[in-house]
N, C-alpha and C. Protein backbone atom coordinates (compact mmCIF):
# COMPACT_ATOMS: atom_id res chain seq x y z
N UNK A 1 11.66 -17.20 -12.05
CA UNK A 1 10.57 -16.52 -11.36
C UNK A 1 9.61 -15.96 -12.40
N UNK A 2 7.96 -15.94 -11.93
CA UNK A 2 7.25 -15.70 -12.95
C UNK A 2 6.99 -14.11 -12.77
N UNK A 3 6.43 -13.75 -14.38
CA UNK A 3 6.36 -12.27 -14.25
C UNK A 3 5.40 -11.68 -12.77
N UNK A 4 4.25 -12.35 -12.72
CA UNK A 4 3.41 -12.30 -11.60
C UNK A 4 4.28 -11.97 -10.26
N UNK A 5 5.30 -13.39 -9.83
CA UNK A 5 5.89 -13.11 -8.77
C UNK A 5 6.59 -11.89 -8.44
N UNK A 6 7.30 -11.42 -9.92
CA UNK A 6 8.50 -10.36 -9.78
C UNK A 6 8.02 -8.74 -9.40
N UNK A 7 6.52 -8.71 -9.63
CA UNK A 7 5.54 -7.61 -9.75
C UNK A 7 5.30 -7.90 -8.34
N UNK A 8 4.78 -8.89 -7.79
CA UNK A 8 4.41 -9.21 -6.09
C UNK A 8 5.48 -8.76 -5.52
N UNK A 9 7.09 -9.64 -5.59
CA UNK A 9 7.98 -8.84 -5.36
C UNK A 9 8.55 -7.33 -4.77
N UNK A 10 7.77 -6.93 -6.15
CA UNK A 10 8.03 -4.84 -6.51
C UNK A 10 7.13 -4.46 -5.24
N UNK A 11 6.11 -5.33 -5.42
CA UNK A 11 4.96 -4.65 -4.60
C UNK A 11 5.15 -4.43 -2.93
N UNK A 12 5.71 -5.74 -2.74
CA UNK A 12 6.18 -6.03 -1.03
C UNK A 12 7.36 -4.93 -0.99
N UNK A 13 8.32 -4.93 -2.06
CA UNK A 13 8.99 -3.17 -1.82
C UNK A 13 8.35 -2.12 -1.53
N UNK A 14 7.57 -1.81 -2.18
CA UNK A 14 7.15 -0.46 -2.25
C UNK A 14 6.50 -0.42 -0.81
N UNK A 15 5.49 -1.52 -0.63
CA UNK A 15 5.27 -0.96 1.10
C UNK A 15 6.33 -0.74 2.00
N UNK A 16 7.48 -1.27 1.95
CA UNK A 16 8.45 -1.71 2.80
C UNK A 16 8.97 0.15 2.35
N UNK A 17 9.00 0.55 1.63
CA UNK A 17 9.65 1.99 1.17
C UNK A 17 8.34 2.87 2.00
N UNK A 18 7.08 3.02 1.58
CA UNK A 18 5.90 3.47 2.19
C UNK A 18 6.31 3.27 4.05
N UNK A 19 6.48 2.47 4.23
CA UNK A 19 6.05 1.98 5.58
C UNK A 19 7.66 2.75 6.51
N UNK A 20 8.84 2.44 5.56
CA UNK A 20 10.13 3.33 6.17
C UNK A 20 9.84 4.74 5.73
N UNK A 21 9.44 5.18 5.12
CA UNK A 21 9.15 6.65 5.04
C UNK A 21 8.33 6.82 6.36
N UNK A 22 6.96 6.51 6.83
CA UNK A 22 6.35 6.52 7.44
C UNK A 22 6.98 6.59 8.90
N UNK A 23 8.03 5.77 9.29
CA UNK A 23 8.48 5.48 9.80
C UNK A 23 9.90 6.40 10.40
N UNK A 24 9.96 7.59 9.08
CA UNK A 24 11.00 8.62 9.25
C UNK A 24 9.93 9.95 9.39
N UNK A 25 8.96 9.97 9.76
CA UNK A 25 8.51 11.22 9.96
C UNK A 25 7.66 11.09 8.87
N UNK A 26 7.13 10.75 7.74
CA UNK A 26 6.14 11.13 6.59
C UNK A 26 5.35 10.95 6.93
N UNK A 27 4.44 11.79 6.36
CA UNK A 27 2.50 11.91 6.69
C UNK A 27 1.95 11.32 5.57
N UNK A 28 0.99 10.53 5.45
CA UNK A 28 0.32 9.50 4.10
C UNK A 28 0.33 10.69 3.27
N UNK A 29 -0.30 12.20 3.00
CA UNK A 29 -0.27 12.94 1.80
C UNK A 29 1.09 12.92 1.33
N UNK A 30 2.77 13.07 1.70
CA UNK A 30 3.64 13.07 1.84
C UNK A 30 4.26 11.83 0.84
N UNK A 31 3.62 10.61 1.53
CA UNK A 31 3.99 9.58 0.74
C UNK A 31 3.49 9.30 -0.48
N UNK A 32 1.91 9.26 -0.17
CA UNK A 32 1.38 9.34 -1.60
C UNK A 32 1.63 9.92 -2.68
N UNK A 33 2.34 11.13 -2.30
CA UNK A 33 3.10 12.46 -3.57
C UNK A 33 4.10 12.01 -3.90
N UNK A 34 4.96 11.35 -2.93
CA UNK A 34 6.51 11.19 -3.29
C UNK A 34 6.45 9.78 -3.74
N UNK A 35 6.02 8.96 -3.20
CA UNK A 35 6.22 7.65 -3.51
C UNK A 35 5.40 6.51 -4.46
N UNK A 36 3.89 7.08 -3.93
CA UNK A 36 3.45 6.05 -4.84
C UNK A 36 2.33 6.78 -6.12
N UNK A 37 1.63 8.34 -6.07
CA UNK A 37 1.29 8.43 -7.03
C UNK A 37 1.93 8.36 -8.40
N UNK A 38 3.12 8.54 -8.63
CA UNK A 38 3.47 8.37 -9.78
C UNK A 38 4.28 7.02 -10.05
N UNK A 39 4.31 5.92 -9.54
CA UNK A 39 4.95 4.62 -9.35
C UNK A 39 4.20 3.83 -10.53
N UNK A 40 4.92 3.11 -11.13
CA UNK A 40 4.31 2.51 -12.37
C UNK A 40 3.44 1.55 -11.81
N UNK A 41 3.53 1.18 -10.77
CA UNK A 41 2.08 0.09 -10.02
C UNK A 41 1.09 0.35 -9.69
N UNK A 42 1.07 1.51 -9.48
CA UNK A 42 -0.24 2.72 -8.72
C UNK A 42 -1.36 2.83 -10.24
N UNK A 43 -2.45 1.98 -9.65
CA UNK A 43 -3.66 2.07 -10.76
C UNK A 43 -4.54 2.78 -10.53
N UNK A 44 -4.55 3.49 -9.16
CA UNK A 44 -5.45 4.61 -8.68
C UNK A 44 -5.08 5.50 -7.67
N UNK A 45 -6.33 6.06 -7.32
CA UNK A 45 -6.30 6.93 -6.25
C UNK A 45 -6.72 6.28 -4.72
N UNK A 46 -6.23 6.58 -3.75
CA UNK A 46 -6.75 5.94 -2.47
C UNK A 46 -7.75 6.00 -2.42
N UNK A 47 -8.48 4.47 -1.97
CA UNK A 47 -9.94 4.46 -1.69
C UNK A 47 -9.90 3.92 -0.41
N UNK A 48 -11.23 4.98 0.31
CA UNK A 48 -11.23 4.43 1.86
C UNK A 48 -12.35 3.71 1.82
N UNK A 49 -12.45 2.41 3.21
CA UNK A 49 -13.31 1.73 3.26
C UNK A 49 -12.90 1.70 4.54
N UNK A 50 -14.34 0.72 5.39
CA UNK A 50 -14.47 0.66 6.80
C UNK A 50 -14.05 -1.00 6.81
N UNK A 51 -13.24 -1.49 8.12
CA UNK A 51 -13.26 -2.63 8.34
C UNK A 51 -14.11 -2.73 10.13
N UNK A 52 -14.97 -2.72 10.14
CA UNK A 52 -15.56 -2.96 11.63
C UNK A 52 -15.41 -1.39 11.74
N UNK A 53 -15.23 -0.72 12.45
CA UNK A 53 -14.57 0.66 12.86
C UNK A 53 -13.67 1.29 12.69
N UNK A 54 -12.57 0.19 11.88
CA UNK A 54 -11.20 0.83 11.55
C UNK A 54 -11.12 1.31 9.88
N UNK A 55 -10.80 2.73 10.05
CA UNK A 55 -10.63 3.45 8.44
C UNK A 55 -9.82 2.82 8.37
N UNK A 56 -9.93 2.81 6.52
CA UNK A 56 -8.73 1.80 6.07
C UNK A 56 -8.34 2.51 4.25
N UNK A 57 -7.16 3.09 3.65
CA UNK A 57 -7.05 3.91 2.99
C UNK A 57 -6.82 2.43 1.82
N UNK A 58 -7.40 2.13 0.51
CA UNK A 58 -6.62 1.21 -0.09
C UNK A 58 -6.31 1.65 -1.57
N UNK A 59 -4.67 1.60 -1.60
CA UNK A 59 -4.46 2.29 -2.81
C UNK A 59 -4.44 0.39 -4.17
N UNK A 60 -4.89 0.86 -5.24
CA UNK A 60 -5.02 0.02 -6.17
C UNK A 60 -4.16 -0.33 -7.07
N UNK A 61 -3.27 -1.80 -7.01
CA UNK A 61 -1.90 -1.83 -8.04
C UNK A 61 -2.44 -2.43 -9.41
N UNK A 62 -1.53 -2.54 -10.65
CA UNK A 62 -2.06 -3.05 -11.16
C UNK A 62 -1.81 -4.48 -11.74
N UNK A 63 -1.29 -5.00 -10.62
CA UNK A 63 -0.95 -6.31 -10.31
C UNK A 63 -2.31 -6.96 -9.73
N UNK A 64 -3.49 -5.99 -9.61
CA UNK A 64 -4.44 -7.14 -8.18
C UNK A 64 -4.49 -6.41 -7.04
N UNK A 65 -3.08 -6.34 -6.40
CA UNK A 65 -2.87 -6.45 -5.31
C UNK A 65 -3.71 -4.68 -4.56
N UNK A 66 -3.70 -4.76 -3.39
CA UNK A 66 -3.61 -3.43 -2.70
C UNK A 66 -2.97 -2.91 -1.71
N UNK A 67 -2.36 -2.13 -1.95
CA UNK A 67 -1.71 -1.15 -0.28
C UNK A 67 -2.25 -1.02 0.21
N UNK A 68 -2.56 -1.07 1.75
CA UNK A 68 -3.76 -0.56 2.68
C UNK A 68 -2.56 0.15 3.50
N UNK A 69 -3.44 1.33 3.97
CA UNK A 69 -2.87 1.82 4.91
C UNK A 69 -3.94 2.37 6.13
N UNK A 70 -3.68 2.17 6.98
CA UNK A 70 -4.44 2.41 8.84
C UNK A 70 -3.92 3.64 9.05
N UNK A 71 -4.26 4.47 9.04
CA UNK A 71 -4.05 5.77 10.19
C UNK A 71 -4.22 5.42 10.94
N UNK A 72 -5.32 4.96 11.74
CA UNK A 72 -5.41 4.96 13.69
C UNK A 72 -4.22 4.22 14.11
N UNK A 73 -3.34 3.24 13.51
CA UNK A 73 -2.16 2.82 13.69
C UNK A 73 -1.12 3.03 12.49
N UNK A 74 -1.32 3.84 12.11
CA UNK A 74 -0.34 4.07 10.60
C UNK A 74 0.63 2.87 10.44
N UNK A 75 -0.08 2.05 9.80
CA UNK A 75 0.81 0.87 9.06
C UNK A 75 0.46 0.80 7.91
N UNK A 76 1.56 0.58 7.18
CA UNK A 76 1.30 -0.12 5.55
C UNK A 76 1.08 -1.52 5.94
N UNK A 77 0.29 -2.30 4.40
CA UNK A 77 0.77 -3.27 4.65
C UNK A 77 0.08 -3.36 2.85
N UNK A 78 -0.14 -4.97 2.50
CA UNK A 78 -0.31 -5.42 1.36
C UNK A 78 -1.73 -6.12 1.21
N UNK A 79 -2.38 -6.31 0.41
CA UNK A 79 -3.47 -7.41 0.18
C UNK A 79 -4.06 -7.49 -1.24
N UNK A 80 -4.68 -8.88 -1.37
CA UNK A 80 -5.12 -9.60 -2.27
C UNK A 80 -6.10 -10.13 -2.42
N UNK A 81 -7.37 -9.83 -3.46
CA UNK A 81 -8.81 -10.60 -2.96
C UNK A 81 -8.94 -10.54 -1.72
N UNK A 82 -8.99 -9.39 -1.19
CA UNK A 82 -9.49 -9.12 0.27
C UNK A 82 -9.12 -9.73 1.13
N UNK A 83 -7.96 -9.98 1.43
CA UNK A 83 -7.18 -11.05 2.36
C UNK A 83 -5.29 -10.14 2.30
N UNK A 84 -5.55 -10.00 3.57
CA UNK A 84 -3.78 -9.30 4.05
C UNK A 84 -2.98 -10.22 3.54
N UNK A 85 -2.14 -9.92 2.72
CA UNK A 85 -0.69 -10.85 2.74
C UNK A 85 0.47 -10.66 3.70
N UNK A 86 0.15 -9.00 4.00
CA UNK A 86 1.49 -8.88 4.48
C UNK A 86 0.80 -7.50 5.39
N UNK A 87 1.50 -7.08 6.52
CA UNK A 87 1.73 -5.87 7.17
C UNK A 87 2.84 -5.36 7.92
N UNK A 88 3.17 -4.08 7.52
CA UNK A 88 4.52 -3.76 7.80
C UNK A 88 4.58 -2.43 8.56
């Protein structure tokens, strides 16, 4: 497996950890403190953007990739060059 994949890998964890926290009662400030600001993948701070009407929180890895997260439906999920890979 290439280094790339094993980091994509990490990455589809960490939402899957984000998204079960979420999922036990955590509030995004909550997670963001505990889980992913200090995570060696985390290349920033959440940036919000609009998709049509829906806020959309996207934290920056430094793989590429991004966490998005939805409040109006609180889901994690994953993406790449602006394209979802994954939602969880």
């Amino acid at each position: 497996m290439r280094a790339e994949e094993q980091l994509a890998d990490t990455a589809t964890d960490l939402v899957r950890f984000c998204a079960a926290a979420r999922r036990a009662g955590a509030d995004f400030p909550t997670i963001w403190n505990t889980l992913l600001k200090g995570h060696p993948l985390v290349a920033g701070i959440p940036i919000q953007s609009l998709d049509g009407t829906r806020s959309i929180l996207e934290i920056p890895l430094v793989t590429g990739h991004r966490i998005t997260y939805e409040p109006d439906v609180r889901e994690f999920g994953l993406s790449a060059g602006g394209a979802r890979i994954s939602r969880i």
